[in-house]
C-alpha atoms as a PDB file:
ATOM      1  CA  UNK A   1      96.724-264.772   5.381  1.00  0.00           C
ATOM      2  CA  UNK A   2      94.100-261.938   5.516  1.00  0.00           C
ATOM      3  CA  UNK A   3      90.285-263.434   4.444  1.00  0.00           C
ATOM      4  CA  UNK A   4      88.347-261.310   2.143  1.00  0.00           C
ATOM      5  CA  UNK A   5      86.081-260.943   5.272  1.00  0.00           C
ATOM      6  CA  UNK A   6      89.035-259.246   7.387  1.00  0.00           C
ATOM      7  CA  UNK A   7      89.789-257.402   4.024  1.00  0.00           C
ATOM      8  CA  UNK A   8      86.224-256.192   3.819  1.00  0.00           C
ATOM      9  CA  UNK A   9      86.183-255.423   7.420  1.00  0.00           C
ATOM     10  CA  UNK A  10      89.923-252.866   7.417  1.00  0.00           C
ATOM     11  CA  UNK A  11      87.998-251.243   4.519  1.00  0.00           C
ATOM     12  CA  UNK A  12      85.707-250.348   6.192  1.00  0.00           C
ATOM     13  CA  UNK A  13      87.425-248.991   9.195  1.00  0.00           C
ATOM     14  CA  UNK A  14      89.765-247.409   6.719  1.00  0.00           C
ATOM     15  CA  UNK A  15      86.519-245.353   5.395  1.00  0.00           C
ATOM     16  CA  UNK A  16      85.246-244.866   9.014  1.00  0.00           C
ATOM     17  CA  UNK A  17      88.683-243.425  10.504  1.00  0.00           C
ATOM     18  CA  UNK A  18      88.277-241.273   7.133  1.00  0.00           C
ATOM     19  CA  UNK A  19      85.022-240.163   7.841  1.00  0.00           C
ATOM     20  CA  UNK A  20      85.822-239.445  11.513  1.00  0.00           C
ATOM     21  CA  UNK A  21      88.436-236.763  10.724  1.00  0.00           C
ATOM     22  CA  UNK A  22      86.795-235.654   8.207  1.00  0.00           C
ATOM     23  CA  UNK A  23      83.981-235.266  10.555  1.00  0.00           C
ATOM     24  CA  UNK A  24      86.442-233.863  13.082  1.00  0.00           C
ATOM     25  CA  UNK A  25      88.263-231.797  10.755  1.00  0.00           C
ATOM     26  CA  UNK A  26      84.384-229.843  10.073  1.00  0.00           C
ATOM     27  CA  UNK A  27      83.317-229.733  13.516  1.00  0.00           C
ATOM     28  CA  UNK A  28      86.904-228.198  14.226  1.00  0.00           C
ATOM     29  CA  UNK A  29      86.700-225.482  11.969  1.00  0.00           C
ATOM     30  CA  UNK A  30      82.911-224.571  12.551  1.00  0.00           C
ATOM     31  CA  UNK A  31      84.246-224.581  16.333  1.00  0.00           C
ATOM     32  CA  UNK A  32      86.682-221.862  15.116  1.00  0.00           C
ATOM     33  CA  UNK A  33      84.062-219.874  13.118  1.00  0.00           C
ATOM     34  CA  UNK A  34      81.658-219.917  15.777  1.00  0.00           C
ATOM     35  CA  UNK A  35      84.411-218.753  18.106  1.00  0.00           C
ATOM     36  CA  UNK A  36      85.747-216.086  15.825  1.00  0.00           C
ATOM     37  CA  UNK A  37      81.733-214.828  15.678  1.00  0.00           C
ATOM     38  CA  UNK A  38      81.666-214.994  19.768  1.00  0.00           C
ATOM     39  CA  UNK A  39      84.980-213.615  20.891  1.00  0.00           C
ATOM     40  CA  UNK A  40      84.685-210.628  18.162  1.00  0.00           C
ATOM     41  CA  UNK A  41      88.646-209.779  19.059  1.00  0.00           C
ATOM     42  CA  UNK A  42      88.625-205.583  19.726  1.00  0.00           C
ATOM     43  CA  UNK A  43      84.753-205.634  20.667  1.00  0.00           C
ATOM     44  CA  UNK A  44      86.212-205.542  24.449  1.00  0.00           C
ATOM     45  CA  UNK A  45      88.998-204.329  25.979  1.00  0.00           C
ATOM     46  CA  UNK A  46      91.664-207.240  26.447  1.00  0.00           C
ATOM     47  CA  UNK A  47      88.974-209.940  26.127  1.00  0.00           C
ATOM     48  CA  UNK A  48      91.418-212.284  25.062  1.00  0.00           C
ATOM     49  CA  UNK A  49      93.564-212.322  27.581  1.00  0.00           C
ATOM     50  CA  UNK A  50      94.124-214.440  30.422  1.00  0.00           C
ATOM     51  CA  UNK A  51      93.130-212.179  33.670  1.00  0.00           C
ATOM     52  CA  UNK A  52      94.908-213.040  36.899  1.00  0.00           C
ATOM     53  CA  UNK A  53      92.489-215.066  38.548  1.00  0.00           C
ATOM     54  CA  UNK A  54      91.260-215.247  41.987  1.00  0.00           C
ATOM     55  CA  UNK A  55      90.223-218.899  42.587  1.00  0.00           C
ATOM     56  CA  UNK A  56      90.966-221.888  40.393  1.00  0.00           C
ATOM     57  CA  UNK A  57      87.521-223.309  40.141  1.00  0.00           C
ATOM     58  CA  UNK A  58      85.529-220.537  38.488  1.00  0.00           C
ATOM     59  CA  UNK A  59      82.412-221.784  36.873  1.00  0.00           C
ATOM     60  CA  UNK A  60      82.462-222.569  32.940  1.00  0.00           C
ATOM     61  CA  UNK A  61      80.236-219.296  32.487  1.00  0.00           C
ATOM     62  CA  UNK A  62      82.928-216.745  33.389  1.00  0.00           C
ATOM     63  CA  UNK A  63      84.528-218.044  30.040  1.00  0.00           C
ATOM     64  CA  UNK A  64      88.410-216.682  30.589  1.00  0.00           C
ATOM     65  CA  UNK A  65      87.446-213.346  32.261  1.00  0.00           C
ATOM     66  CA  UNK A  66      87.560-212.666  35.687  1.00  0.00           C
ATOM     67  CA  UNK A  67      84.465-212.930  37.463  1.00  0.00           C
ATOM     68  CA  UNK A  68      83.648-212.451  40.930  1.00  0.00           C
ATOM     69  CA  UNK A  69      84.159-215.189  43.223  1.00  0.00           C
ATOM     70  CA  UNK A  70      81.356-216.577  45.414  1.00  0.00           C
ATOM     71  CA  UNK A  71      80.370-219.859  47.633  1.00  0.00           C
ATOM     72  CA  UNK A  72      77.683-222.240  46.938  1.00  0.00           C
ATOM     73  CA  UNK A  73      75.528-222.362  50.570  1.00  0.00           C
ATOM     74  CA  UNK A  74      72.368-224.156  49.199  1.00  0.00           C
ATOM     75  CA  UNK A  75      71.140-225.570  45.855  1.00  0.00           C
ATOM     76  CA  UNK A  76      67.620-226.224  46.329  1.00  0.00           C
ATOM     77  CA  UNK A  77      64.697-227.033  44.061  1.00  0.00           C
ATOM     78  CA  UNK A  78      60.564-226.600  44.228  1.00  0.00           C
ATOM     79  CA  UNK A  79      57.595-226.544  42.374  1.00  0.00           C
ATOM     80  CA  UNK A  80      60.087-227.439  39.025  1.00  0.00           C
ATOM     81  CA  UNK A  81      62.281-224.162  39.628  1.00  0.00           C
ATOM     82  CA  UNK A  82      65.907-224.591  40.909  1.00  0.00           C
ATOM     83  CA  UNK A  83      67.815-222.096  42.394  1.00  0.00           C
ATOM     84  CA  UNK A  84      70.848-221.849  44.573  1.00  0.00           C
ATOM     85  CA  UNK A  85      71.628-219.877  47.373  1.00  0.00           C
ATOM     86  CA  UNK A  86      75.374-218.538  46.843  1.00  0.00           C
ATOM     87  CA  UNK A  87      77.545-215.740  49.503  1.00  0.00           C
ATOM     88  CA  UNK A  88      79.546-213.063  47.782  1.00  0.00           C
ATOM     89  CA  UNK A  89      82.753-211.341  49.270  1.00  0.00           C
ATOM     90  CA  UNK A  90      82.845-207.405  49.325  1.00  0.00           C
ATOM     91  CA  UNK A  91      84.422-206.066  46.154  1.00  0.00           C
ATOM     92  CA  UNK A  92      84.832-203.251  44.130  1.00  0.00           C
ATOM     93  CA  UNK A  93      82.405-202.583  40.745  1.00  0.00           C
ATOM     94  CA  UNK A  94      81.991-199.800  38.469  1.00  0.00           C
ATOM     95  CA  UNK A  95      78.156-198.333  38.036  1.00  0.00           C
ATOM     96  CA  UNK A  96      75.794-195.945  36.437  1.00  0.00           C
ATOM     97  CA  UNK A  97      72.316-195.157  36.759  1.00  0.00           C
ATOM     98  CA  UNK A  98      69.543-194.730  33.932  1.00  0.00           C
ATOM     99  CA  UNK A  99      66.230-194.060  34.606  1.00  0.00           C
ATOM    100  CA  UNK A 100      63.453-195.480  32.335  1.00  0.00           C
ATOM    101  CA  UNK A 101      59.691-195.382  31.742  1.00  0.00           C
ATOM    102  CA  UNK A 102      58.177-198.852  30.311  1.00  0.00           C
ATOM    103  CA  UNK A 103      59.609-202.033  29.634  1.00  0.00           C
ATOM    104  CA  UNK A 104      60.101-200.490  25.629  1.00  0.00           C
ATOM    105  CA  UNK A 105      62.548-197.964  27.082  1.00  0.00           C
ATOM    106  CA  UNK A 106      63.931-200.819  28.791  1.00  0.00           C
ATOM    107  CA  UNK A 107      67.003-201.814  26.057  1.00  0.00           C
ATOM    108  CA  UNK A 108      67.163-197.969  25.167  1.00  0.00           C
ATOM    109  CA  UNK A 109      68.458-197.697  28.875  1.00  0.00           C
ATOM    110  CA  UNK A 110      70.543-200.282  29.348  1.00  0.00           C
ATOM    111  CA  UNK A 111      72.115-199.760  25.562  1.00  0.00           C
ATOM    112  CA  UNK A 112      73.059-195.976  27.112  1.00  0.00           C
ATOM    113  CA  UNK A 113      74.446-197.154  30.173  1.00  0.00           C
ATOM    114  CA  UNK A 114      76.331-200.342  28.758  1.00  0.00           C
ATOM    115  CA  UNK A 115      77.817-197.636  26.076  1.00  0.00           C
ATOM    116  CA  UNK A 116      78.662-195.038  29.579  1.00  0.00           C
ATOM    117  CA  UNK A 117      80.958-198.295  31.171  1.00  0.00           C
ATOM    118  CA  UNK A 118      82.246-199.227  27.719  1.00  0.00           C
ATOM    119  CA  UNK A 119      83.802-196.095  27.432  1.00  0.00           C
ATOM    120  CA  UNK A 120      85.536-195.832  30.969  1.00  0.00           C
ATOM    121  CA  UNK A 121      87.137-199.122  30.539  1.00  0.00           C
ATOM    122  CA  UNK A 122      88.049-198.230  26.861  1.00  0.00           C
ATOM    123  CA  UNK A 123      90.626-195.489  28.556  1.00  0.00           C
ATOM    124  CA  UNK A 124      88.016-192.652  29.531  1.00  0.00           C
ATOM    125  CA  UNK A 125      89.153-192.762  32.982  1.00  0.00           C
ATOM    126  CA  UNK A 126      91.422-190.571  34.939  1.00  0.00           C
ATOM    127  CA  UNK A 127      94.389-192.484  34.475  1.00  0.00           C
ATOM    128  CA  UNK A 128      93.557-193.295  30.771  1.00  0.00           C
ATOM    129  CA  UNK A 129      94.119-196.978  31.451  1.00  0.00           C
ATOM    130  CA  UNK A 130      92.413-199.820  28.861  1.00  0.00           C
ATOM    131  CA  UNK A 131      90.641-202.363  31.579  1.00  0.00           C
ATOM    132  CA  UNK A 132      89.973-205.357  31.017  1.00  0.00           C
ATOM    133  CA  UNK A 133      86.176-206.787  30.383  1.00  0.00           C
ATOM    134  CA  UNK A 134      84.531-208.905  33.203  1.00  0.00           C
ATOM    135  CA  UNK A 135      81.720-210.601  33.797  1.00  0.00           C
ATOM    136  CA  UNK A 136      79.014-210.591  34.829  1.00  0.00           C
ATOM    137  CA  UNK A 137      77.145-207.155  33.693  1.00  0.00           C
ATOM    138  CA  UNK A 138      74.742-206.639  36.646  1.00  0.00           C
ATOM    139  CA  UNK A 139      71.462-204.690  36.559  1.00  0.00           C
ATOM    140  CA  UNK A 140      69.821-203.762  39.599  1.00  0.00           C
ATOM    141  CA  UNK A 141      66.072-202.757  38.608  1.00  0.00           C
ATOM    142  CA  UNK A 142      64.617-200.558  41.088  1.00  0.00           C
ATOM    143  CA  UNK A 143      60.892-200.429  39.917  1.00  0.00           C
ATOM    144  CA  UNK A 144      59.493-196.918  40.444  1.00  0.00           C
ATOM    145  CA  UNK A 145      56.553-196.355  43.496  1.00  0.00           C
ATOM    146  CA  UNK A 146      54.025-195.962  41.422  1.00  0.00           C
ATOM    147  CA  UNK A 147      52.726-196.365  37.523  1.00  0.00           C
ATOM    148  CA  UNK A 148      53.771-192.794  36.043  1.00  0.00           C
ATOM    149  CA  UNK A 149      56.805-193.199  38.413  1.00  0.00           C
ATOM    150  CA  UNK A 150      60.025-193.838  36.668  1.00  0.00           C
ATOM    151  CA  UNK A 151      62.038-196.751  37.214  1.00  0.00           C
ATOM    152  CA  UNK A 152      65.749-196.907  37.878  1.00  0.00           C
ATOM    153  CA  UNK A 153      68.438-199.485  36.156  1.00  0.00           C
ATOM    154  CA  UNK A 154      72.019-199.538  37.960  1.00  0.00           C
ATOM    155  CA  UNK A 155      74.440-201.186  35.608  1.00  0.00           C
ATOM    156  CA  UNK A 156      77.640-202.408  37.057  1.00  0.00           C
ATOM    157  CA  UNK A 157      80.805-204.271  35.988  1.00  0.00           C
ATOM    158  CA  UNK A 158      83.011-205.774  38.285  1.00  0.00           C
ATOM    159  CA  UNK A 159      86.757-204.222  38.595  1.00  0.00           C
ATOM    160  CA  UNK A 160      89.798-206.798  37.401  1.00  0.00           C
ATOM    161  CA  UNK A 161      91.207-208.486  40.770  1.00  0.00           C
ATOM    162  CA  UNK A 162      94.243-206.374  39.696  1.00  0.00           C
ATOM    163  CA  UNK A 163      92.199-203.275  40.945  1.00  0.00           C
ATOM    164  CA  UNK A 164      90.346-204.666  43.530  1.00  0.00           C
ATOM    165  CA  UNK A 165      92.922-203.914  46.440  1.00  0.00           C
ATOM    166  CA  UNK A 166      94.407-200.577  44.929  1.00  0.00           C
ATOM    167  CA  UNK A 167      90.927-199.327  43.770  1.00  0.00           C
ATOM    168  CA  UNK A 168      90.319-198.517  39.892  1.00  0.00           C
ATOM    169  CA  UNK A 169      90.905-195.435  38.077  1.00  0.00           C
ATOM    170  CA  UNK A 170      88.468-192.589  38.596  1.00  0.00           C
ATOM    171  CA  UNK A 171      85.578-191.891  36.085  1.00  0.00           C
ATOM    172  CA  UNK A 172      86.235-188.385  34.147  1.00  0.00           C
ATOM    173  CA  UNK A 173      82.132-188.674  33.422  1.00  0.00           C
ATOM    174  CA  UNK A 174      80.147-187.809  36.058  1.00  0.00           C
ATOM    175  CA  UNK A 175      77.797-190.285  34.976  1.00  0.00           C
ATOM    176  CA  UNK A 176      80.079-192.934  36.233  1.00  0.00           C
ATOM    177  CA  UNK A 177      80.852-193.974  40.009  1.00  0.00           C
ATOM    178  CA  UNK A 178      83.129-196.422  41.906  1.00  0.00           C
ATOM    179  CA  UNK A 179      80.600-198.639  44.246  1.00  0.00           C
ATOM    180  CA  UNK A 180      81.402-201.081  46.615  1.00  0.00           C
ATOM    181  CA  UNK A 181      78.995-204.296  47.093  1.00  0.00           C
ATOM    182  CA  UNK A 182      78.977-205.448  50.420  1.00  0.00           C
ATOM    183  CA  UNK A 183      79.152-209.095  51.143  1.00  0.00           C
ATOM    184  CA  UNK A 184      76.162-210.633  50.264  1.00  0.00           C
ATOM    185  CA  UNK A 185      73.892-213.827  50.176  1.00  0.00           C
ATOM    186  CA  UNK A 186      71.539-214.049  46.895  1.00  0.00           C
ATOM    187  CA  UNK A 187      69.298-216.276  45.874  1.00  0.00           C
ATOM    188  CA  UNK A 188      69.951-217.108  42.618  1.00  0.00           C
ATOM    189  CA  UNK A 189      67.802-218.944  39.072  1.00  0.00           C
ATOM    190  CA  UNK A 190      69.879-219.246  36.221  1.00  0.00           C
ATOM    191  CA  UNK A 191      68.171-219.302  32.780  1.00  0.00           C
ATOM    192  CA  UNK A 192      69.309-218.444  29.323  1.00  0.00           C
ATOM    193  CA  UNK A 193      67.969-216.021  26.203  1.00  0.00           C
ATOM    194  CA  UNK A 194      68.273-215.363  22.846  1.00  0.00           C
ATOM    195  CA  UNK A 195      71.076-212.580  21.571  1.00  0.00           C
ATOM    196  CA  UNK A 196      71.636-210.075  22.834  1.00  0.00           C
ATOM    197  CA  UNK A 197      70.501-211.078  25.956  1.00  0.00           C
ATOM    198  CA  UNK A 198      67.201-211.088  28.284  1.00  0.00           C
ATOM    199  CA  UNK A 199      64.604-208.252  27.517  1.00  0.00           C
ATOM    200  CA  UNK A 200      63.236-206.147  30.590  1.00  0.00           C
ATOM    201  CA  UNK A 201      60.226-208.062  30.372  1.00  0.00           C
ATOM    202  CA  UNK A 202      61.873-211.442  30.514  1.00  0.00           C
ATOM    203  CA  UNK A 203      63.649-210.387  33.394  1.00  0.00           C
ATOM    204  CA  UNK A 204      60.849-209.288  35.623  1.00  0.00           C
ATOM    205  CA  UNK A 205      59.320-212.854  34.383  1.00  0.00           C
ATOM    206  CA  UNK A 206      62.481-214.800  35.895  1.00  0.00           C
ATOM    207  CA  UNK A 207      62.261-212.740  38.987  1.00  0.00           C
ATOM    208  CA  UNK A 208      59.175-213.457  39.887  1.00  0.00           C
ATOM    209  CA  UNK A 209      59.454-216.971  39.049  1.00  0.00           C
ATOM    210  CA  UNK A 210      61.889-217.308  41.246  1.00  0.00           C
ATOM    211  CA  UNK A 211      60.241-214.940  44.257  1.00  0.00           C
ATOM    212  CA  UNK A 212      57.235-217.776  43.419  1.00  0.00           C
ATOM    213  CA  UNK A 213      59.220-220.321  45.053  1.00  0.00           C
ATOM    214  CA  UNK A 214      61.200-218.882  48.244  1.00  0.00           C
ATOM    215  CA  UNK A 215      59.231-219.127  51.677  1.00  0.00           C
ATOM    216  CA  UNK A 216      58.095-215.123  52.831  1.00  0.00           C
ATOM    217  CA  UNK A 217      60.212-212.710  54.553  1.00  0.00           C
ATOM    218  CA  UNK A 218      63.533-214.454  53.451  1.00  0.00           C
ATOM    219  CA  UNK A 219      64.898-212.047  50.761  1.00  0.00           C
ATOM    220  CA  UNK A 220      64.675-208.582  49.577  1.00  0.00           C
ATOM    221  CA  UNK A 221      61.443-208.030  46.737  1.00  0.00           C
ATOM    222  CA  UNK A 222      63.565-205.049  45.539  1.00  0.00           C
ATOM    223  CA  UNK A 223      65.469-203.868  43.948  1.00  0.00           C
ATOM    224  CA  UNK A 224      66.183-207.679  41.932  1.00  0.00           C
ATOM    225  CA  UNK A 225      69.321-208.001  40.009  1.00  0.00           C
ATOM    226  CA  UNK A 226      70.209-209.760  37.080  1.00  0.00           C
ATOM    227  CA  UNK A 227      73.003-211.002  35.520  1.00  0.00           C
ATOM    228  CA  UNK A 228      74.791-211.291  32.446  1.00  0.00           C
ATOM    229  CA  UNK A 229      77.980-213.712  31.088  1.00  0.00           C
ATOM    230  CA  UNK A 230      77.592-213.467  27.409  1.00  0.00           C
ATOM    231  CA  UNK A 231      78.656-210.879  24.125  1.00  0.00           C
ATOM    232  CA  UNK A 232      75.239-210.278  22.606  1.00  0.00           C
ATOM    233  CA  UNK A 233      77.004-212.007  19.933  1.00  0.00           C
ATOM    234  CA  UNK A 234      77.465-215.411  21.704  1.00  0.00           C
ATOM    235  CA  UNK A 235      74.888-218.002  19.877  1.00  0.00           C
ATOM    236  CA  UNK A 236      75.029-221.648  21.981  1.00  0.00           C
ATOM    237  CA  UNK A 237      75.212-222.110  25.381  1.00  0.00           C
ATOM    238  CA  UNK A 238      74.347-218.083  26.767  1.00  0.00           C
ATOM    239  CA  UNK A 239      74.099-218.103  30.778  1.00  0.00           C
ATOM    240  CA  UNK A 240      72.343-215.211  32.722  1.00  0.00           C
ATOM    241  CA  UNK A 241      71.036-215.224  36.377  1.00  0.00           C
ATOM    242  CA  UNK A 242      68.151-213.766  38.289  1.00  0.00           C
ATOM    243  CA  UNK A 243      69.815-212.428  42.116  1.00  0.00           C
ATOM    244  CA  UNK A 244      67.612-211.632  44.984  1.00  0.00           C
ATOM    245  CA  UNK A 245      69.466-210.437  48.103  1.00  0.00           C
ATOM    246  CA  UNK A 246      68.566-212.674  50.829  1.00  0.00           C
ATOM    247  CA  UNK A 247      66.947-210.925  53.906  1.00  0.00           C
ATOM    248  CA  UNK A 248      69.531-211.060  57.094  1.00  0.00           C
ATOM    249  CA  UNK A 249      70.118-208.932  60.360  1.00  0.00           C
ATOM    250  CA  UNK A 250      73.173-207.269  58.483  1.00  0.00           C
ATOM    251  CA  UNK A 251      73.100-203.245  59.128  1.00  0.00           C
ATOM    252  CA  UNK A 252      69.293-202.273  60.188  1.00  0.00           C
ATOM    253  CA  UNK A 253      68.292-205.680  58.041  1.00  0.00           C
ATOM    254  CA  UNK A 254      69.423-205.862  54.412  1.00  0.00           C
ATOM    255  CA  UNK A 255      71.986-207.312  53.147  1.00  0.00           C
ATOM    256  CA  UNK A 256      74.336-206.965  49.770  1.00  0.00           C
ATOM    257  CA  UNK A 257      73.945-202.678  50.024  1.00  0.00           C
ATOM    258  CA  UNK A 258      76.382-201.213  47.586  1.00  0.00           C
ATOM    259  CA  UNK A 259      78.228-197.990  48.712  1.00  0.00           C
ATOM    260  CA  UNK A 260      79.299-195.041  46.625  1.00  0.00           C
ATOM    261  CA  UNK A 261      83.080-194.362  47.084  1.00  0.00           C
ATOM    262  CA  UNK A 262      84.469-190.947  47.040  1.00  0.00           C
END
C-alpha cells in the first residue's frame, strides 16, 4: 500500500508537473508575443521565409535570413575587449550614399537611406522583383577632412545568394547602386544597443574601442563599418558589430574596397 508520506509526496509532484506547464504554457505564449512584436510579418520583404542558404553553420545572429558567409581566422582578447578577426568572400551588395553634418543628423541620414534600399527591394527595381531582406545592414562612415567638412554614410544590404551569381535587378533611382565588396579581412567587436539600434555616437565609441586595442599599422582607421542584425523592433538579445578592414598588400595596400558595377 501507498503511505500517507508517498501520498503527500505524488501530491506534490502532481502540483509541481501542474505548475511546470503552466509555467511552460506562459513562457510559450509570451515567446509567441514577443516573436509576433520582432518578426512584424509585412515590415520586410519575405522575412519569413526560409532563404536558400549558403553554408549550414551560419551564426544564431543571421536569425533565418541569409547573411553573408565568412571564416573565423583569429578570436583574440586585450585590455577586457574581445574581438575576432574574420575573412569575407567577394559578393554582391546593394548601396547608397548620404552625406551628413553632426552626429544629430546622424539617424536623419541613415533613416533616408534605409527608406532609399527599402524601396528597391520592395519592387522599385528594374525588374519590379520583391527581394528578400538580409542581414546585416552595413554602414561605412567616412568622417569628413575637416570640422565644417561633411561626412559620408554608405548603407548597404547584401543581395540574396539567389542573385549573387546572376547579379540583382537594376535600381530605377539613381540614388541606388550595385557594389561589389572585395574579399576582405576585418577586425571585428561585437556589442549590442537599445531599439532601434546603435546611435552615430555609439558607433564611433565602439570603433575606437576597438582601434584602442589592435597593434599600429594593422588595419584601415577609415572609413569603419558597422553592422546591423536586428528590426529596430527586436527587444532581447540585439547583435551589431564594429568592422575595421585589416591593412594587407592587396591592390596598392587596402583591402575589402567595394566597386561600383555598371
Amino acid at each position: 500500500g501507498i503511505t500517507g508520506a508517498q501520498r503527500k509526496g505524488l501530491g506534490m509532484l502532481k502540483r509541481s508537473s501542474s505548475f511546470k506547464s503552466i509555467q511552460e504554457q506562459t513562457m510559450l505564449q509570451a515567446a509567441s508575443s514577443l516573436a509576433a512584436i520582432v518578426l512584424l510579418p509585412g515590415l520586410f520583404p519575405s522575412c519569413g521565409a526560409v532563404p536558400v542558404l549558403a553554408v549550414n553553420d551560419k551564426p544564431w545572429f543571421c536569425h533565418d535570413l541569409n547573411c553573408p558567409s565568412f571564416e573565423v581566422l583569429e578570436t583574440n582578447s586585450s585590455k577586457h575587449v574581445k574581438y575576432e578577426v574574420r575573412k569575407y568572400p567577394a559578393a554582391r551588395w546593394v548601396s547608397t550614399d548620404v552625406q551628413f553634418d553632426t552626429e544629430a543628423d546622424f539617424m536623419h541620414a541613415e533613416n533616408e537611406a534605409f527608406m532609399r534600399l527599402f524601396h528597391y527591394i520592395s519592387g522599385e527595381n528594374a525588374a519590379k522583383a520583391k527581394i528578400e531582406m538580409t542581414v546585416p545592414v552595413v554602414n561605412t562612415i567616412q568622417p569628413g577632412q575637416g570640422p565644417f567638412c561633411k561626412n559620408n554614410l554608405t548603407m548597404s544590404f547584401f543581395v540574396p545568394f539567389d542573385f549573387q551569381k546572376v547579379g540583382p535587378p537594376k535600381p530605377t533611382d539613381s540614388s541606388i547602386f550595385l557594389s561589389l565588396f572585395e574579399e576582405m579581412e576585418v577586425y571585428v567587436i561585437q556589442f549590442s544597443t537599445l531599439p532601434p539600434g546603435p546611435s552615430g555616437k555609439t558607433i564611433a565609441e565602439e570603433a575606437k574601442k576597438l582601434a584602442d586595442v589592435l597593434p599600429a599599422g594593422t588595419f584601415q582607421d577609415e572609413p569603419y563599418l558597422s553592422a546591423s542584425y536586428d528590426s529596430p523592433f527586436r527587444v532581447l538579445r540585439r547583435h551589431d558589430e564594429i568592422w575595421l578592414k585589416k591593412q594587407t598588400q592587396v591592390r596598392g595596400g587596402r583591402s575589402g574596397e567595394e566597386e561600383r558595377e555598371t
